[in-house]
Protein backbone atom coordinates (compact mmCIF):
# COMPACT_ATOMS: atom_id res chain seq x y z
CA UNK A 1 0.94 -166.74 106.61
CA UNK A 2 1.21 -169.58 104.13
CA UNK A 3 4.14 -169.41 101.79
CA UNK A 4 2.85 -168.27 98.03
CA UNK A 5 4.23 -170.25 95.42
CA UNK A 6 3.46 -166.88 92.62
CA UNK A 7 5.54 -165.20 90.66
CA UNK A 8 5.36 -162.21 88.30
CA UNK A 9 8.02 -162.28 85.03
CA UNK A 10 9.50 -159.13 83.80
CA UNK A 11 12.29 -160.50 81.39
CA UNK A 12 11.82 -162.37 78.72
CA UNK A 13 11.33 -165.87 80.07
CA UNK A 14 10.96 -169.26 78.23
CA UNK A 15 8.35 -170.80 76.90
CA UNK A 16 7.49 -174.57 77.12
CA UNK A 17 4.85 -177.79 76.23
CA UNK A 18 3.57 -180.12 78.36
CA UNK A 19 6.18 -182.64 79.59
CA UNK A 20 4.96 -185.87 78.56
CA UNK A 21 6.05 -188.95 76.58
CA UNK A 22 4.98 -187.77 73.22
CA UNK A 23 6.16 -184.52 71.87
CA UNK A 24 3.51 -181.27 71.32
CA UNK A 25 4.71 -181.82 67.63
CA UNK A 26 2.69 -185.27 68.04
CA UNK A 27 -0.44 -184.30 69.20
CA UNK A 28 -2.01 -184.26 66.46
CA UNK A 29 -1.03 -187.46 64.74
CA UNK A 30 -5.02 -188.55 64.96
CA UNK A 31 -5.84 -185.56 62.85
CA UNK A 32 -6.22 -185.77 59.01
CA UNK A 33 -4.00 -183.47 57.32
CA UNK A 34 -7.14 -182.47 55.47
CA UNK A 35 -8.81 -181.06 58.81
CA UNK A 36 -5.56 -179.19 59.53
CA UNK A 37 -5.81 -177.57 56.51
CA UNK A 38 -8.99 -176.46 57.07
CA UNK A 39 -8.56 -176.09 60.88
CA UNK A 40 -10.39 -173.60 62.92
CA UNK A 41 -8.82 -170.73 64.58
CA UNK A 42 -6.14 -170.89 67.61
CA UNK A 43 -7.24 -170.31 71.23
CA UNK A 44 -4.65 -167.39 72.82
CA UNK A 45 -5.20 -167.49 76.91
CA UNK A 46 -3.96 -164.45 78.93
CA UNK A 47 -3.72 -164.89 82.69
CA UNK A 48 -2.96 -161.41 84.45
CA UNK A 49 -3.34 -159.23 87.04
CA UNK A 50 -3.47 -155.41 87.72
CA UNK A 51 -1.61 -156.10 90.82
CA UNK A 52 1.48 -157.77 88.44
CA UNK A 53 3.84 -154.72 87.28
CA UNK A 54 4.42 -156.67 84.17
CA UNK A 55 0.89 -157.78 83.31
CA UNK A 56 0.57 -154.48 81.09
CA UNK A 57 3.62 -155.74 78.76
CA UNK A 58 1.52 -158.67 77.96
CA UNK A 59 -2.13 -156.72 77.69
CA UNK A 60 -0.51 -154.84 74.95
CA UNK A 61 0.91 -157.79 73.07
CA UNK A 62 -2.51 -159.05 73.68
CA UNK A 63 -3.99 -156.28 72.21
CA UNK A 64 -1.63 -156.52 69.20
CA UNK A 65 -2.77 -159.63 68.46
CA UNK A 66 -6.51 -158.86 68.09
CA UNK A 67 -5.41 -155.89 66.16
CA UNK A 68 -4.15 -158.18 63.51
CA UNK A 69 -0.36 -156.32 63.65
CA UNK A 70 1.79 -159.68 63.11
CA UNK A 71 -0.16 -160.90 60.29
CA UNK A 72 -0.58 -164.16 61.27
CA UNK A 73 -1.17 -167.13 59.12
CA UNK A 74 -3.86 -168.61 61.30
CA UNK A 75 -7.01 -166.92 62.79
CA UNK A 76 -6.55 -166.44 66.51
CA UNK A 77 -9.46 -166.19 69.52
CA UNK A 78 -8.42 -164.57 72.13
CA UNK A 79 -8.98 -165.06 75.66
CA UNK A 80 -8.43 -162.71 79.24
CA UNK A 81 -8.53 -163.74 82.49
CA UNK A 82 -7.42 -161.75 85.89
CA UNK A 83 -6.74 -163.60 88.60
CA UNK A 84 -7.17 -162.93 91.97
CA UNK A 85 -3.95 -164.35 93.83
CA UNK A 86 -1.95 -161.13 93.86
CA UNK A 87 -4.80 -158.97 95.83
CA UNK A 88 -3.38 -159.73 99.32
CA UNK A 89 -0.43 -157.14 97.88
CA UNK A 90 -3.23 -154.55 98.57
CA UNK A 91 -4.73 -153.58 95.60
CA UNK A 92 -7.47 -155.94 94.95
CA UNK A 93 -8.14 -156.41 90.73
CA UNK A 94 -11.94 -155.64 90.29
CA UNK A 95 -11.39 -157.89 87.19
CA UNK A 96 -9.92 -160.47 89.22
CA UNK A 97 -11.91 -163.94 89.96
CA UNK A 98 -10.99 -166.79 91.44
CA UNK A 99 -12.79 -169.03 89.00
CA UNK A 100 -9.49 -167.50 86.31
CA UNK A 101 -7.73 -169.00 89.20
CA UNK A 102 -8.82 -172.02 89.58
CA UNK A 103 -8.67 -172.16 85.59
CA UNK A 104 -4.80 -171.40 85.66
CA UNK A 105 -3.90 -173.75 88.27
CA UNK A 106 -5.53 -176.40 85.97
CA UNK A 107 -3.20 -175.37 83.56
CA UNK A 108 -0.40 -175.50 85.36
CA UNK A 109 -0.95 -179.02 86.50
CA UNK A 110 -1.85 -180.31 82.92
CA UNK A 111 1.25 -178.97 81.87
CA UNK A 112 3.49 -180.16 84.58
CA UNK A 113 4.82 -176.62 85.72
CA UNK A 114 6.51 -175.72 89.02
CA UNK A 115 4.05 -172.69 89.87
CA UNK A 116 2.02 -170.30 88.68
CA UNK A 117 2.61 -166.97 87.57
CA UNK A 118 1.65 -163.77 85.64
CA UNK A 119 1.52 -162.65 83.07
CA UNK A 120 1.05 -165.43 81.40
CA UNK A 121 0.00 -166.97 77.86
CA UNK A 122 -1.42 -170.56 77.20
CA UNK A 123 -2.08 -171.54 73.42
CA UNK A 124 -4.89 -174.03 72.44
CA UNK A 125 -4.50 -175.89 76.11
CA UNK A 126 -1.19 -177.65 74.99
CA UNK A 127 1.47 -174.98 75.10
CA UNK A 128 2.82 -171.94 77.68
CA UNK A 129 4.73 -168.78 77.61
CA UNK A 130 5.41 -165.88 79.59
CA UNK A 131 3.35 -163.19 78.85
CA UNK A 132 6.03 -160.73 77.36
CA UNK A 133 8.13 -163.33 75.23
CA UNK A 134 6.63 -162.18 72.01
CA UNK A 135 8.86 -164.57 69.97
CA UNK A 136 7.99 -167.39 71.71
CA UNK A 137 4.00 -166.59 71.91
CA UNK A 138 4.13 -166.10 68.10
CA UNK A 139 6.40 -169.64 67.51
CA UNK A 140 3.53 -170.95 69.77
CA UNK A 141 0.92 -170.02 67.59
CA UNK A 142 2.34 -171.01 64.66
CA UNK A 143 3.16 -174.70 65.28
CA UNK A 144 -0.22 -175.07 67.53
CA UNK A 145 -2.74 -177.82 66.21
CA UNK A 146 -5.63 -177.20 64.57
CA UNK A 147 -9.32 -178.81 64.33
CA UNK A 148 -12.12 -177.95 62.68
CA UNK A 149 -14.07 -175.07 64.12
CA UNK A 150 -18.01 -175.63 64.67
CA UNK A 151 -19.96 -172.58 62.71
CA UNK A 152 -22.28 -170.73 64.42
CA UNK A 153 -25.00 -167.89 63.66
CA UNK A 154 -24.27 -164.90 65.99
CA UNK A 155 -27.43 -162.56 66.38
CA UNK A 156 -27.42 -159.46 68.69
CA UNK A 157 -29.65 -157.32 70.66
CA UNK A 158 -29.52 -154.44 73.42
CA UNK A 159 -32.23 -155.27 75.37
CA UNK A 160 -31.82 -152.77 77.88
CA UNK A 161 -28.73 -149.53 77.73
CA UNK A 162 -26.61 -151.28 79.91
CA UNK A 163 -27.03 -154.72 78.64
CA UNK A 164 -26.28 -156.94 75.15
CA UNK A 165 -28.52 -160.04 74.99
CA UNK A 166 -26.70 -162.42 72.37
CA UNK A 167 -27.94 -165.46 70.74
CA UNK A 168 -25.66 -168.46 69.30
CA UNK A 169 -27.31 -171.20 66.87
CA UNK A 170 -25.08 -174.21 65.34
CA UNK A 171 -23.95 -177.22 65.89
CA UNK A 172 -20.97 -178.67 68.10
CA UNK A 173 -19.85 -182.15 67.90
CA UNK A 174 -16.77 -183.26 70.04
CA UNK A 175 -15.27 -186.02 71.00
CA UNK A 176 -14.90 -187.76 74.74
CA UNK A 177 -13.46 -190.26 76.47
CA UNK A 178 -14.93 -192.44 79.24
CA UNK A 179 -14.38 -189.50 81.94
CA UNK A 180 -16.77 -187.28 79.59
CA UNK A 181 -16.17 -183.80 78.32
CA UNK A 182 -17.10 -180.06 79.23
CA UNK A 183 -18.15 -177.56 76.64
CA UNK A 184 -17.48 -174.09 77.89
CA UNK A 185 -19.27 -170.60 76.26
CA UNK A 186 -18.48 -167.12 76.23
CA UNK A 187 -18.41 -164.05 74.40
CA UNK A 188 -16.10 -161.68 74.43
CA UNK A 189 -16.14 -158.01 74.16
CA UNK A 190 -13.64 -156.59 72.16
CA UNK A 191 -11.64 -153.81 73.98
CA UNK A 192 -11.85 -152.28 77.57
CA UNK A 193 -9.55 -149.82 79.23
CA UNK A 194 -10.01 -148.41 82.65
CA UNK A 195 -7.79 -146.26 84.94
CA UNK A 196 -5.99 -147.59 87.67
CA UNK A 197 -5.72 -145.12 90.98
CA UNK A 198 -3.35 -147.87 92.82
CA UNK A 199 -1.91 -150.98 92.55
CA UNK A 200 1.38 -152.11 90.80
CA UNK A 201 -0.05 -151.11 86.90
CA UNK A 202 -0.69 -147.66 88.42
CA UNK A 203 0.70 -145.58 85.31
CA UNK A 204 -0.25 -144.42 81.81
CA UNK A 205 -1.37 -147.21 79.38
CA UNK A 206 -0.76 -148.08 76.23
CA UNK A 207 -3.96 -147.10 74.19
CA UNK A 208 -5.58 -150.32 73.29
């Protein structure tokens, strides 16, 4: 078998930025200080697992977050993903993909880490933590960059019992380079909780 280059963090670990020639304080330098000042929200990434026994530690810090409990200065949108790489331990994550994967490992590259692990968090694309360093997630919030965030007109409708058809109508401009740009959309519901019968979460939950 293939050696696995994965690891799950249970202490605190450290949190860092991307490891190039300018600093993360410096990304921002082509941004007017008027758009930061009327910058859109921060984008909070969560990469865990149900098969990581310290994936929950981070879920509920997650969950914190969207529940407004640090009172943070900037508004935050918040983003989970499960991946997949820890189901040959047995208990396979029925939240798990390997498109979250493949979105990590991106990650990882673009911000010149060793390997990849769970839990943990990446804020607006530049900076990483380990999912239960709340200090650290919080410092990474508040020094992240901000642009200014497109508005859009949300309308909502259960088409069927089991299903929520939603409709989005704004505009979006962004810029590119020569390589182009992808625009990605989502929507997020807002809470889910499930019980586990196996696998290395397989105890009570904080109530989220």
């Amino acid at each position: 078998m293939a050696r696995r280059l994965f690891t799950c963090f249970g202490a605190k670990g450290s949190s860092s930025h991307p490891k190039s020639d300018n600093s993360y304080e410096n990304t921002t330098s082509d941004v007017a200080v008027e758009e930061q000042r009327r910058g859109g929200p921060v984008v909070v990434e969560l990469f865990s697992s149900q098969g990581c026994a310290t994936s929950p530690e981070a879920e509920l810090l997650f969950s914190r977050l969207g529940r407004g409990d640090f009172n943070l200065e900037v508004p935050v949108i918040l983003l989970a993903y499960h991946v997949d790489y820890w189901d040959y331990m047995g208990w396979k994550d029925p939240f798990g993909s390997s498109q979250w994967t493949v979105r990590q490992k991106a990650y990882i590259e673009a911000l010149n880490l060793d390997t990849m692990f769970t839990p943990q968090f990446v804020v607006q694309g530049r900076a990483q933590c380990v999912g239960n360093d709340q200090d650290a997630l919080l410092s990474c919030i508040a020094s992240a960059p901000r642009f200014p965030a497109p508005a859009f007109q949300a309308t909502f409708e259960k088409a069927t019992p089991e299903s929520l058809q939603v409709s989005l109508k704004g505009a979006l401009r962004a810029k590119g380079d020569q390589q182009g740009c992808q625009c990605h959309g989502c929507t997020i519901p807002k809470w889910f909780s499930d019980k586990l019968s196996k696998g290395s979460e397989q105890r009570p939950r904080p109530d989220q």
